[in-house]
PDB file of N, CA and C in Angstrom:
ATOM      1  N   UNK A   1       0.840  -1.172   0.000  1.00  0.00           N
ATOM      2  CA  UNK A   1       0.000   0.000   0.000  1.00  0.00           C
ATOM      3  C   UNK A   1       0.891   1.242   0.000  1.00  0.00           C
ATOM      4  N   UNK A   2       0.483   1.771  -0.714  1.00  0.00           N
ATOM      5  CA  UNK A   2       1.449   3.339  -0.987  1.00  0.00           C
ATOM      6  C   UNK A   2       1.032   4.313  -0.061  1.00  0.00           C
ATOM      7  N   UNK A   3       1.571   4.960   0.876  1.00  0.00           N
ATOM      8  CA  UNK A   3       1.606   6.263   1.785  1.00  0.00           C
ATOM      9  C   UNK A   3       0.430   7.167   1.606  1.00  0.00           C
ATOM     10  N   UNK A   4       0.451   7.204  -0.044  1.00  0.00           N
ATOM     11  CA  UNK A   4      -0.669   8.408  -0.307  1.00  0.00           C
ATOM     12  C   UNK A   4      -1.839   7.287   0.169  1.00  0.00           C
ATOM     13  N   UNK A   5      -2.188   6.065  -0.074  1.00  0.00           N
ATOM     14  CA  UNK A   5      -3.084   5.412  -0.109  1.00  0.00           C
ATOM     15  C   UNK A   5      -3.387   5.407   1.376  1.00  0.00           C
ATOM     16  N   UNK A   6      -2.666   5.475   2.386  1.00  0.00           N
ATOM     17  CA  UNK A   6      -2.894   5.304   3.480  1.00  0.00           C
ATOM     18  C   UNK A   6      -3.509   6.561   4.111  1.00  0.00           C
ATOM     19  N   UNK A   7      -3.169   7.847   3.616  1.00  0.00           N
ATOM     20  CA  UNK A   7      -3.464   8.586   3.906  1.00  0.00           C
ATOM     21  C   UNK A   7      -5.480   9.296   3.609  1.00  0.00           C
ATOM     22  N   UNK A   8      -5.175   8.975   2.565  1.00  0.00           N
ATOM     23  CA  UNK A   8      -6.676   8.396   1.788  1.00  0.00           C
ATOM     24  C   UNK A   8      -7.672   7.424   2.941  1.00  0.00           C
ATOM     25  N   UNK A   9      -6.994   6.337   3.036  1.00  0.00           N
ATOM     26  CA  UNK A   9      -7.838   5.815   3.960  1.00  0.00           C
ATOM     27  C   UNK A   9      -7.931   5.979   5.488  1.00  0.00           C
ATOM     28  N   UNK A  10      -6.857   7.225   6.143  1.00  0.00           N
ATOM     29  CA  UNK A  10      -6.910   8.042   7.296  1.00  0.00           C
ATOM     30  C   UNK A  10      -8.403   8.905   6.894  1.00  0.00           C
ATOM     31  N   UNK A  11      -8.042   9.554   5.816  1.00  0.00           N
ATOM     32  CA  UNK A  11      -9.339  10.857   5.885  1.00  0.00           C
ATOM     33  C   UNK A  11     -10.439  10.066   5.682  1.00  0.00           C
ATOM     34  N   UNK A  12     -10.547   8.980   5.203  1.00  0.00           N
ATOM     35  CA  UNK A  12     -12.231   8.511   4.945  1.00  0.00           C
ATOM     36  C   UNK A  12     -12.654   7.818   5.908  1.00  0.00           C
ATOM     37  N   UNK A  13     -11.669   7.398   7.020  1.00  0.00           N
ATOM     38  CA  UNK A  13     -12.147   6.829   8.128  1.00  0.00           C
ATOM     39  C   UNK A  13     -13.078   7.637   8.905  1.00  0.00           C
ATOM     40  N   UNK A  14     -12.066   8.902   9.327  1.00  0.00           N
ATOM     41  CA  UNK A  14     -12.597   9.980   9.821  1.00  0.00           C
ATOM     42  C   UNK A  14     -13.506  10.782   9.015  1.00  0.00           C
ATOM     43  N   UNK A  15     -14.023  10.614   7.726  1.00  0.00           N
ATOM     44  CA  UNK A  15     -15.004  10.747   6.856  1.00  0.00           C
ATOM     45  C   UNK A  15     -16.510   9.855   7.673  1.00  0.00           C
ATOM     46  N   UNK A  16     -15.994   8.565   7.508  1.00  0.00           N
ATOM     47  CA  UNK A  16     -17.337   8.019   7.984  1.00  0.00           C
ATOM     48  C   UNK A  16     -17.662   7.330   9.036  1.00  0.00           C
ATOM     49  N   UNK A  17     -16.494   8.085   9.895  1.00  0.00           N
ATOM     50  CA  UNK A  17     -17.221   8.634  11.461  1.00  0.00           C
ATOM     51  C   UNK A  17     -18.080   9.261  12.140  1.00  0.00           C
ATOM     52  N   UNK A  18     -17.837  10.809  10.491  1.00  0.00           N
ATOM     53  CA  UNK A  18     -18.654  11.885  10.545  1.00  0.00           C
ATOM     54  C   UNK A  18     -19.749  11.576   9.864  1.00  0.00           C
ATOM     55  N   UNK A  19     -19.926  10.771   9.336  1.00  0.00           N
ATOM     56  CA  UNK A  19     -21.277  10.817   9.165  1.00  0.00           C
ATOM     57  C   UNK A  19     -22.033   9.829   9.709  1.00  0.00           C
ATOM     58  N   UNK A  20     -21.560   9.050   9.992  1.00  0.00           N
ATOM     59  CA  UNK A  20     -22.285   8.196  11.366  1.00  0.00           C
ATOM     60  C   UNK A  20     -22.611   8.975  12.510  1.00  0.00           C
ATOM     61  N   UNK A  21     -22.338   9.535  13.199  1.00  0.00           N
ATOM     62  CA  UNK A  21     -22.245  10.875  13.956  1.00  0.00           C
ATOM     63  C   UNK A  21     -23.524  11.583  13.794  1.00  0.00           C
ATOM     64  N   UNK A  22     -23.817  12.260  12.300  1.00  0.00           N
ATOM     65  CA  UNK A  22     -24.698  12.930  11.991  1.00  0.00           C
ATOM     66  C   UNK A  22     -25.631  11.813  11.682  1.00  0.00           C
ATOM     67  N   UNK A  23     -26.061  11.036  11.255  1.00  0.00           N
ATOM     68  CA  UNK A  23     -26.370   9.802  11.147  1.00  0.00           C
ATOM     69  C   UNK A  23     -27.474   9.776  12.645  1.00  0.00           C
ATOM     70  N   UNK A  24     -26.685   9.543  13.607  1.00  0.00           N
ATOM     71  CA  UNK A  24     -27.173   9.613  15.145  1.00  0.00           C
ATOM     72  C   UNK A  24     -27.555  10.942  15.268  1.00  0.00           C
ATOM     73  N   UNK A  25     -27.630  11.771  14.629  1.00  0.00           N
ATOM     74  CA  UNK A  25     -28.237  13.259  15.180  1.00  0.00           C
ATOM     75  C   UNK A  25     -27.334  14.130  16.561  1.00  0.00           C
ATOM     76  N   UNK A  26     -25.998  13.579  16.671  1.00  0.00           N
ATOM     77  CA  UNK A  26     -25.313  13.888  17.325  1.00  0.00           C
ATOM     78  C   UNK A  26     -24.170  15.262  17.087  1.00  0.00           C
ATOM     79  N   UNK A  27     -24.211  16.062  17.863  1.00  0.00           N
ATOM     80  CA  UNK A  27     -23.792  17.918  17.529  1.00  0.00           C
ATOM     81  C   UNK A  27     -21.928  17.077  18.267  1.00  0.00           C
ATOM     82  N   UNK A  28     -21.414  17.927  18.308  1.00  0.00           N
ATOM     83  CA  UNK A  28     -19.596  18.190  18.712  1.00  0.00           C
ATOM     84  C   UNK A  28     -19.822  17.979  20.015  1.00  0.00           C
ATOM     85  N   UNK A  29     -20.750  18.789  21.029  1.00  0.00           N
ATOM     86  CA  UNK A  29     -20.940  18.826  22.564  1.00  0.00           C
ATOM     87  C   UNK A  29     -21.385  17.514  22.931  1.00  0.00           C
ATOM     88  N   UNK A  30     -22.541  17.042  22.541  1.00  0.00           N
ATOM     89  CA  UNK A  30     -23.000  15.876  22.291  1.00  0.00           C
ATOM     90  C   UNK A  30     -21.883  14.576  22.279  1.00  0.00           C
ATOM     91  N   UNK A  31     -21.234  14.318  21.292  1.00  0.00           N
ATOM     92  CA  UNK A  31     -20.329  13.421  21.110  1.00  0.00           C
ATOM     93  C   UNK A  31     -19.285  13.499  22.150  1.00  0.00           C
ATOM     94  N   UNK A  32     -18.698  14.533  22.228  1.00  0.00           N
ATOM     95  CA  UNK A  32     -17.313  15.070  23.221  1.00  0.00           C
ATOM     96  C   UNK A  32     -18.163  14.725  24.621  1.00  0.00           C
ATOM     97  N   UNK A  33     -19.285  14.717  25.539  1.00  0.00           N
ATOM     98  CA  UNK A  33     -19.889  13.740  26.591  1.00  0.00           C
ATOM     99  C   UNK A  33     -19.885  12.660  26.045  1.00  0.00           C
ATOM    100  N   UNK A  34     -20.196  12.174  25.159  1.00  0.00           N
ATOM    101  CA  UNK A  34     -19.775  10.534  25.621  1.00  0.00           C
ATOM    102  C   UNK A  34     -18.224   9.884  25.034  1.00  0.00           C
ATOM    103  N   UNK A  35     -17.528  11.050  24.253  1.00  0.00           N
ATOM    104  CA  UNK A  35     -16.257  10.548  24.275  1.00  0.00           C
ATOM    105  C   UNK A  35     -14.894  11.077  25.346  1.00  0.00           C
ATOM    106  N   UNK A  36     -15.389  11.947  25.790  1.00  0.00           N
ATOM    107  CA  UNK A  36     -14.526  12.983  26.355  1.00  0.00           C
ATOM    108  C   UNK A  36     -13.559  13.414  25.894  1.00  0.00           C
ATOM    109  N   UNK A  37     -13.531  13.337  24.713  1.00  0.00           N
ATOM    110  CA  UNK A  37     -12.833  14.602  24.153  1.00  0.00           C
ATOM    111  C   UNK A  37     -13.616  16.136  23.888  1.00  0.00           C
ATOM    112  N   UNK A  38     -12.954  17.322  23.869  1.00  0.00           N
ATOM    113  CA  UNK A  38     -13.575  18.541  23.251  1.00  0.00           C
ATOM    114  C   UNK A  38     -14.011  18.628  22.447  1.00  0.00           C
ATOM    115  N   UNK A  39     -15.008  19.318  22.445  1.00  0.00           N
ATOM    116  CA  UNK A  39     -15.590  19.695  21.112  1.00  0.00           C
ATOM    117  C   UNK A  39     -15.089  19.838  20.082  1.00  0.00           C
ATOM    118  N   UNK A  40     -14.004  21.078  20.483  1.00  0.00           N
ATOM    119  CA  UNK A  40     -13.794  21.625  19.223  1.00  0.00           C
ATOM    120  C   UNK A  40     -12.397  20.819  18.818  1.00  0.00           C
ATOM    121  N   UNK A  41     -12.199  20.147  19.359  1.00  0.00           N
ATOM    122  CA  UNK A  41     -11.403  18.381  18.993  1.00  0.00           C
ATOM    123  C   UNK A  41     -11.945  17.784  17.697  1.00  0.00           C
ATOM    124  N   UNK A  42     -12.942  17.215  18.347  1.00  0.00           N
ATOM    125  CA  UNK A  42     -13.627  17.026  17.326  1.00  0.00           C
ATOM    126  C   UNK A  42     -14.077  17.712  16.312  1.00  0.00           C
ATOM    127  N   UNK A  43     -14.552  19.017  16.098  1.00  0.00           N
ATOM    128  CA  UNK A  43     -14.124  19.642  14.783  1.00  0.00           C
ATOM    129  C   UNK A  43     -13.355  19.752  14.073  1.00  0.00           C
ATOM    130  N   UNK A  44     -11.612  19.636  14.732  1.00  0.00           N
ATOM    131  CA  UNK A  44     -10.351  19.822  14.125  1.00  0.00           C
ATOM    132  C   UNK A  44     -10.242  18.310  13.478  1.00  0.00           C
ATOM    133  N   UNK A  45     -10.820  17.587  14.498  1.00  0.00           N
ATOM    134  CA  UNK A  45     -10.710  16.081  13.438  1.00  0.00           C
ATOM    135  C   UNK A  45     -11.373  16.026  12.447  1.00  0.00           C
ATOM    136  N   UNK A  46     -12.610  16.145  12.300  1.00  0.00           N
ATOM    137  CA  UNK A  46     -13.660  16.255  11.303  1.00  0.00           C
ATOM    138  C   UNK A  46     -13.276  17.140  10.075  1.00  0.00           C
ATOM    139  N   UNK A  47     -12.760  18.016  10.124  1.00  0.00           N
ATOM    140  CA  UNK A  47     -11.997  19.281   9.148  1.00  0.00           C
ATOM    141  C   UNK A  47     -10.353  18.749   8.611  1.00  0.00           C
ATOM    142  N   UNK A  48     -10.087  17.979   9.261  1.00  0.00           N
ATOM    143  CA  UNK A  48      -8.751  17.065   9.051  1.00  0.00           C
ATOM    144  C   UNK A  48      -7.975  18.297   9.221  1.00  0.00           C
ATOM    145  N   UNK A  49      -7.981  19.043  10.285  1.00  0.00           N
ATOM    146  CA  UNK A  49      -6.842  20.131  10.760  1.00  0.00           C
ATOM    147  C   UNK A  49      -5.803  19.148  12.160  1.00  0.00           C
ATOM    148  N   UNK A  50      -6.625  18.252  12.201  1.00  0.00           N
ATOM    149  CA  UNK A  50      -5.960  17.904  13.644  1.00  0.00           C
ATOM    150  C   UNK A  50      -6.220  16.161  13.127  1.00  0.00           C
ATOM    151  N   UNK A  51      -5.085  15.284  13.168  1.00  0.00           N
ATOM    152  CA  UNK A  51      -5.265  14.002  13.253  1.00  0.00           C
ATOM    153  C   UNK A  51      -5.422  13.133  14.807  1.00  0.00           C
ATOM    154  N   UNK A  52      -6.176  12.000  14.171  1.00  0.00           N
ATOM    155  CA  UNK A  52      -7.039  11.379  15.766  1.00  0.00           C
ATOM    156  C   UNK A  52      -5.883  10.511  16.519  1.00  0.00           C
ATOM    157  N   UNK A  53      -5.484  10.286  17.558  1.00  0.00           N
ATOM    158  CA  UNK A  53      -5.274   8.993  17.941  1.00  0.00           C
ATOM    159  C   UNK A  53      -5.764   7.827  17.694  1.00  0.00           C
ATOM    160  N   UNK A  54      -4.935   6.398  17.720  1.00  0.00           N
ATOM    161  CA  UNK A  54      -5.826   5.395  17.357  1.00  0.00           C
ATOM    162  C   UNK A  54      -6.932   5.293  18.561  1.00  0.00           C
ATOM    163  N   UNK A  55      -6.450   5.520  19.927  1.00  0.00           N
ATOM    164  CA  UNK A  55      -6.911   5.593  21.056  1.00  0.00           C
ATOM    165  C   UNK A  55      -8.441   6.364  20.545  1.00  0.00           C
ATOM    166  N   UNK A  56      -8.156   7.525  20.032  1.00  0.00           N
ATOM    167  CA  UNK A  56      -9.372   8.605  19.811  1.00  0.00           C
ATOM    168  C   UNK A  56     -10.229   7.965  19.107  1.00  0.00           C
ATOM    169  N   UNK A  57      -9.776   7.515  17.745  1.00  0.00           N
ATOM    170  CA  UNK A  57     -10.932   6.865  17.031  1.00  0.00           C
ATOM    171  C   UNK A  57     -11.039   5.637  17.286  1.00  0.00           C
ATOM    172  N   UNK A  58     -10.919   4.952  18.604  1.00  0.00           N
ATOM    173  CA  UNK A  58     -12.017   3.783  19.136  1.00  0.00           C
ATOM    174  C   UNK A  58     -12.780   4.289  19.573  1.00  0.00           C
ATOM    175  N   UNK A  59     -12.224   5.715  20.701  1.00  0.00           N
ATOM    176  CA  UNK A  59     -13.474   6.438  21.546  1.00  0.00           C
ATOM    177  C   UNK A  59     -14.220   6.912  20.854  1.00  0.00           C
ATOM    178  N   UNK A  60     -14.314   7.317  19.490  1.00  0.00           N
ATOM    179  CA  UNK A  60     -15.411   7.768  18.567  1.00  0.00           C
ATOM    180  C   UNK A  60     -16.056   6.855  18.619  1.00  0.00           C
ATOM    181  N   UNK A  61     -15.712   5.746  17.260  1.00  0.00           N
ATOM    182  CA  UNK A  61     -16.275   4.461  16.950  1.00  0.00           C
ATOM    183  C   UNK A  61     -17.184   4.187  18.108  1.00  0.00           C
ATOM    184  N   UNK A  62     -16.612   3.912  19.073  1.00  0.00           N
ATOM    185  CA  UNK A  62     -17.972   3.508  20.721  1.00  0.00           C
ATOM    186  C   UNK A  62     -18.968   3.835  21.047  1.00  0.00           C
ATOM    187  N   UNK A  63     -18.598   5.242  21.085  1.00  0.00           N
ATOM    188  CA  UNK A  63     -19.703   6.195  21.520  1.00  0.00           C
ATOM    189  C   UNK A  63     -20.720   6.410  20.353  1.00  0.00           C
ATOM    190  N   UNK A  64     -20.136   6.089  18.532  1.00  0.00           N
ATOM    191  CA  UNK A  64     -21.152   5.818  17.601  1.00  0.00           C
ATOM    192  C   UNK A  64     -21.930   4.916  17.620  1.00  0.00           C
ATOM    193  N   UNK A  65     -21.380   3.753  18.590  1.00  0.00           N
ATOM    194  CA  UNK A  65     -21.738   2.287  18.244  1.00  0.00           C
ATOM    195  C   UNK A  65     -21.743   1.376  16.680  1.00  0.00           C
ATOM    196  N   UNK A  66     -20.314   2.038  16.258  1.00  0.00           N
ATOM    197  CA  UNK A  66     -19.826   1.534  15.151  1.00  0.00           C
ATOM    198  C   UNK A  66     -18.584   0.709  15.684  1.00  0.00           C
ATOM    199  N   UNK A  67     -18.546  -0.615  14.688  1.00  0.00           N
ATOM    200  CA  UNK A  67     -17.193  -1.363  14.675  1.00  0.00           C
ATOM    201  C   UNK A  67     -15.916  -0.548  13.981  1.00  0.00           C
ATOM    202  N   UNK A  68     -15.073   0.140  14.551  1.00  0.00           N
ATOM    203  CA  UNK A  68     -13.444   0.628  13.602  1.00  0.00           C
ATOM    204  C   UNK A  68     -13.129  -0.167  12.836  1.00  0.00           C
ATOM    205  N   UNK A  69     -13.126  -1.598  12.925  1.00  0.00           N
ATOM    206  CA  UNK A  69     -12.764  -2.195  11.711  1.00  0.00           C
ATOM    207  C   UNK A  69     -13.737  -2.192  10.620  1.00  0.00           C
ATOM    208  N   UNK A  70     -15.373  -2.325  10.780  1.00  0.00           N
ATOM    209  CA  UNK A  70     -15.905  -2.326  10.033  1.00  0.00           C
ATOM    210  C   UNK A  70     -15.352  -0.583   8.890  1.00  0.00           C
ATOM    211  N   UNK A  71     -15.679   0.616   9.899  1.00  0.00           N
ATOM    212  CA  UNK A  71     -15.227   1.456   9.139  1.00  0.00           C
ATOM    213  C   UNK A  71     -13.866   1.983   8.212  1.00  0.00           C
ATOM    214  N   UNK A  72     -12.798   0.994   9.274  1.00  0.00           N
ATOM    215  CA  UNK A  72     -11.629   1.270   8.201  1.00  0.00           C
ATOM    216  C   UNK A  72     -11.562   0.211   6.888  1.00  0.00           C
ATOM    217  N   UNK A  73     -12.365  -0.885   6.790  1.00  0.00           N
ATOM    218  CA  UNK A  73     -12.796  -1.918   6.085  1.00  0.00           C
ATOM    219  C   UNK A  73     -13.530  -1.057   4.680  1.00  0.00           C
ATOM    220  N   UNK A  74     -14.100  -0.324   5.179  1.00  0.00           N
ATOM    221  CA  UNK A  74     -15.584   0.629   4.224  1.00  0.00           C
ATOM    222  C   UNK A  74     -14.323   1.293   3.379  1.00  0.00           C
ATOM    223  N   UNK A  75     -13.499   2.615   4.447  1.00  0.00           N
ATOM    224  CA  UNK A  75     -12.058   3.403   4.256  1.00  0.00           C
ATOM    225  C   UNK A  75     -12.044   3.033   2.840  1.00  0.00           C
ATOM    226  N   UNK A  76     -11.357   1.724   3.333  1.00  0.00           N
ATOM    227  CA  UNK A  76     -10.439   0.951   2.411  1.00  0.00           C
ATOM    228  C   UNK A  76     -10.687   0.512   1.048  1.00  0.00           C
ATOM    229  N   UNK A  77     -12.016  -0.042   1.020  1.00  0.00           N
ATOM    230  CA  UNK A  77     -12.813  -0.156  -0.050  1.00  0.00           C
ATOM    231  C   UNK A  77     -12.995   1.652  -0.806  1.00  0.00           C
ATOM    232  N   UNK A  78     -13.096   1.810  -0.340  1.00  0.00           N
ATOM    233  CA  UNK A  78     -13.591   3.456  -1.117  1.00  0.00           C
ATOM    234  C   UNK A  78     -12.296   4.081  -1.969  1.00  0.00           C
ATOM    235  N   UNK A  79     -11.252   3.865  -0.895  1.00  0.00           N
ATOM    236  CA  UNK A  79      -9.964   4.556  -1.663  1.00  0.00           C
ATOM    237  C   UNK A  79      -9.684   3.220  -2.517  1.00  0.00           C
ATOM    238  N   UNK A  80     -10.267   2.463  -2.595  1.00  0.00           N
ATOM    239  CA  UNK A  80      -9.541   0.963  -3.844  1.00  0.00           C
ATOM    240  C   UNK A  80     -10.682   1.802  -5.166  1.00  0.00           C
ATOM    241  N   UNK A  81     -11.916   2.049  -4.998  1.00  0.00           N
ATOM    242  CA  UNK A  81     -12.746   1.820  -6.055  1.00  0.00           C
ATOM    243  C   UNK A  81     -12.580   3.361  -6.597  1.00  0.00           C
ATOM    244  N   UNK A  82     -11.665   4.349  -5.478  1.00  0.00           N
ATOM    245  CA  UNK A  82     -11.348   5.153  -6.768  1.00  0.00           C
ATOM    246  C   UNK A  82      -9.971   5.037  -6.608  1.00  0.00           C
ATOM    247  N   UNK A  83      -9.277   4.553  -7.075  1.00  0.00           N
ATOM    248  CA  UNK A  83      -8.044   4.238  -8.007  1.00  0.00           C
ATOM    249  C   UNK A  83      -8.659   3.411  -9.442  1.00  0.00           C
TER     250      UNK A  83
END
């Protein structure tokens, strides 16, 4: 897997986090109580100004009640079908 490719499948993870997220009808304040991270954390992740810990995006994934593997699985597929 090539670097750029990995990177690709960094942002789409955190792509469809965010919309699982919104998905649940869940705001930045919202999420940041049941993950404890900040809010505006989570905006900088969501905007890809700030990258997550792996630590961070389980505590996402959880509090979505999404599997991380399922989503870096999805990632992965997405950055294959556009190449």
């Amino acid at each position: 897997m090539k670097r750029s490719d990995s990177e690709k499948i960094a942002t789409a993870v955190v792509d469809l986090l965010a919309v699982a997220r919104r998905k649940m009808g869940l705001n930045y304040e919202d999420l940041g109580g049941l993950t404890g991270l900040h809010a505006t954390s989570l905006s900088l992740i969501e905007r890809h100004l700030r990258k997550p810990t792996f630590v961070n995006l389980c505590r996402i994934a959880s509090a979505l009640r999404v599997r991380l593997s399922t989503i870096v699985r999805n990632a992965e597929n997405q950055v294959r079908q556009g190449d």
